[in-house]
Protein backbone atom coordinates (compact mmCIF):
# COMPACT_ATOMS: atom_id res chain seq x y z
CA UNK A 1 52.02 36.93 30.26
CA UNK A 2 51.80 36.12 33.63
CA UNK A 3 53.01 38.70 36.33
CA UNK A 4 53.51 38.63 40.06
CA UNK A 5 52.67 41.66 41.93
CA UNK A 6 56.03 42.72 42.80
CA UNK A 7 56.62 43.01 39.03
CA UNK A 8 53.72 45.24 38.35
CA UNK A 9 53.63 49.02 38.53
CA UNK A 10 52.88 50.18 41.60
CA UNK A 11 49.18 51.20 41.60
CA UNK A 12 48.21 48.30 39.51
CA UNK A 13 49.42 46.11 42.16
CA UNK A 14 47.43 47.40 44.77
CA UNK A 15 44.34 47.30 43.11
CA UNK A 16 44.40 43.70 42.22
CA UNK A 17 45.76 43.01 46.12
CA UNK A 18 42.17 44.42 46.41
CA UNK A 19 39.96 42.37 44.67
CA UNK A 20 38.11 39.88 46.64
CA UNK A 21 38.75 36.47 45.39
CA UNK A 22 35.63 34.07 46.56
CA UNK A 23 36.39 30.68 46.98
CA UNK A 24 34.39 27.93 45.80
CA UNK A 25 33.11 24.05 47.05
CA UNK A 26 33.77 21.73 45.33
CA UNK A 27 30.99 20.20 43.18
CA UNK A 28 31.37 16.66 42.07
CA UNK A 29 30.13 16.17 38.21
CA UNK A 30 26.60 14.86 37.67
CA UNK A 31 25.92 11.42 35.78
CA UNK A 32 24.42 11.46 32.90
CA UNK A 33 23.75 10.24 29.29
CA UNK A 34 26.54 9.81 26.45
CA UNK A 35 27.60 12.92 24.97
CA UNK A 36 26.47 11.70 21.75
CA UNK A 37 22.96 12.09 23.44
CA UNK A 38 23.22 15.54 24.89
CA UNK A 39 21.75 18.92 23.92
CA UNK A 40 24.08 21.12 24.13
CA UNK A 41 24.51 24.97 24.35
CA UNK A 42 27.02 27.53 24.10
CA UNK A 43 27.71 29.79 27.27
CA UNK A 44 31.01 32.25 26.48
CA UNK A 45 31.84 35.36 29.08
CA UNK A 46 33.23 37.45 25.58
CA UNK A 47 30.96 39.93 25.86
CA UNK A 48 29.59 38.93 22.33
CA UNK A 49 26.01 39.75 21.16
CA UNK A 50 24.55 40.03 18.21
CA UNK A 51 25.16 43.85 16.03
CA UNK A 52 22.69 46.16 17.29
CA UNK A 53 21.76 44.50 20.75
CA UNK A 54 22.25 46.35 23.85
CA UNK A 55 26.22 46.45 24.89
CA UNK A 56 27.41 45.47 28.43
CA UNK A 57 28.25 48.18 30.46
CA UNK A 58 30.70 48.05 33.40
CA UNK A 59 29.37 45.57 36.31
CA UNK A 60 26.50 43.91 34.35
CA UNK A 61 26.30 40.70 34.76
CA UNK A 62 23.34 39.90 32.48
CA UNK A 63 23.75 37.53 29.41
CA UNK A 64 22.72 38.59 25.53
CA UNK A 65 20.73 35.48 23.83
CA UNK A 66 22.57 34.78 20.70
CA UNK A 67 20.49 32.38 18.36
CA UNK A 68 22.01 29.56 16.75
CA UNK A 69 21.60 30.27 13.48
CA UNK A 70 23.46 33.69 14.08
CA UNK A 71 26.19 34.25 11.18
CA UNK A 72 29.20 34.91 12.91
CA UNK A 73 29.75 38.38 10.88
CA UNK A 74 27.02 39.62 12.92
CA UNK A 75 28.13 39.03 16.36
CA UNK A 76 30.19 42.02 18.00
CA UNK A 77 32.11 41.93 21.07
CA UNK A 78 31.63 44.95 23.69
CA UNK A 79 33.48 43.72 26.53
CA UNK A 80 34.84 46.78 28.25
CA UNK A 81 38.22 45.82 29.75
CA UNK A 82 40.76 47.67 28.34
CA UNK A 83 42.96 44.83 29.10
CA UNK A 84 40.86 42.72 27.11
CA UNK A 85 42.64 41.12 24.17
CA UNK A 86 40.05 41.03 21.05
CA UNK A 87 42.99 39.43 18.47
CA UNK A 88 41.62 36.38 18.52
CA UNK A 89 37.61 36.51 17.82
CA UNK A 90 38.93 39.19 15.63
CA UNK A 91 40.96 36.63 14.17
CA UNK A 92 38.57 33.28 14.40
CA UNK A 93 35.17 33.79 16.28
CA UNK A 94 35.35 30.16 17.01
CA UNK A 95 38.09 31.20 19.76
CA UNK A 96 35.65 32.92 21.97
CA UNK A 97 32.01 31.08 20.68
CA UNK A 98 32.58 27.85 19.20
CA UNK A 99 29.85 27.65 16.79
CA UNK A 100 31.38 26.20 14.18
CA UNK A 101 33.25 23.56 15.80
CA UNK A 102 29.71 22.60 17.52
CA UNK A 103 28.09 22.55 14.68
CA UNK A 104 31.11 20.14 13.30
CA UNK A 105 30.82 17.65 16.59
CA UNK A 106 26.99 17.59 15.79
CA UNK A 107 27.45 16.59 12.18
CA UNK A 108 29.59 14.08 12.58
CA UNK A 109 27.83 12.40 15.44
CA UNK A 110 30.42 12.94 18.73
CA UNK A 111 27.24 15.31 20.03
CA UNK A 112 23.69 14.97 19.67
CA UNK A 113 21.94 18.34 18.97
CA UNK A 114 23.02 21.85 19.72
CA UNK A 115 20.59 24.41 21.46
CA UNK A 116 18.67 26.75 19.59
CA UNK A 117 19.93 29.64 21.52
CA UNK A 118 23.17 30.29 22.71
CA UNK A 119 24.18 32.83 25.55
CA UNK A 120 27.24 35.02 26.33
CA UNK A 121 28.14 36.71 29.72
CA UNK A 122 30.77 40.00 30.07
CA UNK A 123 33.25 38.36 32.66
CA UNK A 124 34.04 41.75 33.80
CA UNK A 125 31.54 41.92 36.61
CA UNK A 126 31.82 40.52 40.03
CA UNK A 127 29.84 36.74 40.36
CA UNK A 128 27.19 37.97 42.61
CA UNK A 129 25.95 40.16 39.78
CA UNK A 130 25.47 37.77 37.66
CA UNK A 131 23.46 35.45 40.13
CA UNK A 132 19.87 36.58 39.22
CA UNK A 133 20.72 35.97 35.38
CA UNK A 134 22.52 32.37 35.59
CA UNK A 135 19.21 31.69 37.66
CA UNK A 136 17.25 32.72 35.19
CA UNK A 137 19.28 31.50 32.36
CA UNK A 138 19.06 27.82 33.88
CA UNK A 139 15.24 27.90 33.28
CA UNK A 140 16.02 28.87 29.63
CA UNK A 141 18.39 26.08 28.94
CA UNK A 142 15.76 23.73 30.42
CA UNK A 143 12.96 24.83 28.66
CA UNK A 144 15.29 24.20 25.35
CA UNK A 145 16.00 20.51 26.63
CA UNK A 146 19.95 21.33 27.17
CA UNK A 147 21.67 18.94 29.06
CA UNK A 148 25.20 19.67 28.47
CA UNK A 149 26.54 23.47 28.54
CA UNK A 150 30.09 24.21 26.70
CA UNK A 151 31.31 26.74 29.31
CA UNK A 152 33.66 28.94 27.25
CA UNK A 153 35.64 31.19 29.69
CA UNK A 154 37.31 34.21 27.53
């Protein structure tokens, strides 16, 4: 449900009035080959890794490598807003990391190949803390020949 700020409690209001909200250029999409060509990999901001990796904490804006071949009944989610509603991976993991449904779009031809890895962000953090780790990451998805990325914003 979407509020306004007048309609939120009092305190709440002020501290999203707050938040810096950083604005963005616009960046016109790339050319490229047919999807039915592409590499593609995975790149969720659930807060998933896989049972027994190292959690996200509060401002990190590091990534956990999830492999492809990852059964989803060992992916956890420890994203640490309490406002954070967990129904629906809870539910169908394919809400918050589409595996499945990649896997499907391979199969039947619509995409070429999925990545070997797959990664997941905690979008909890301000964006300039996750700078040094999408910088990093892009090497990662090159050296894995991904051309495509499914951005999956949870």
């Amino acid at each position: 449900m979407v509020k306004r700020l007048g309609d939120m409690p009092e305190v709440e209001a002020r501290h999203l009035a707050r938040i810096e909200c950083p604005t963005y250029e616009d960046t016109p999409p790339l050319a490229g080959k047919p999807l039915a060509e592409r590499r593609v990999a995975i790149i969720s901001t659930a807060g998933l890794h896989r049972r027994g990796d190292r959690p996200f904490r509060p401002g990190d804006g590091s990534y956990r490598v999830i492999p492809g071949e990852t059964p989803g009944a060992d992916l956890v989610m420890s994203h640490i807003s309490v406002n954070f509603d967990r129904t629906g991976f809870q539910q169908d993991l394919n809400v918050a990391f589409p595996i499945d449904r990649l896997r499907e779009l391979v199969a039947d031809g619509t995409v070429g190949s999925m990545a070997s890895v797959h990664y997941s962000f905690m979008g909890a953090f301000p964006p300039e803390a996750a700078r040094p780790h999408a910088e990093h990451l892009s090497g990662l998805l090159k050296a894995d020949r991904v051309d495509a990325a499914l951005l999956v914003p949870v």
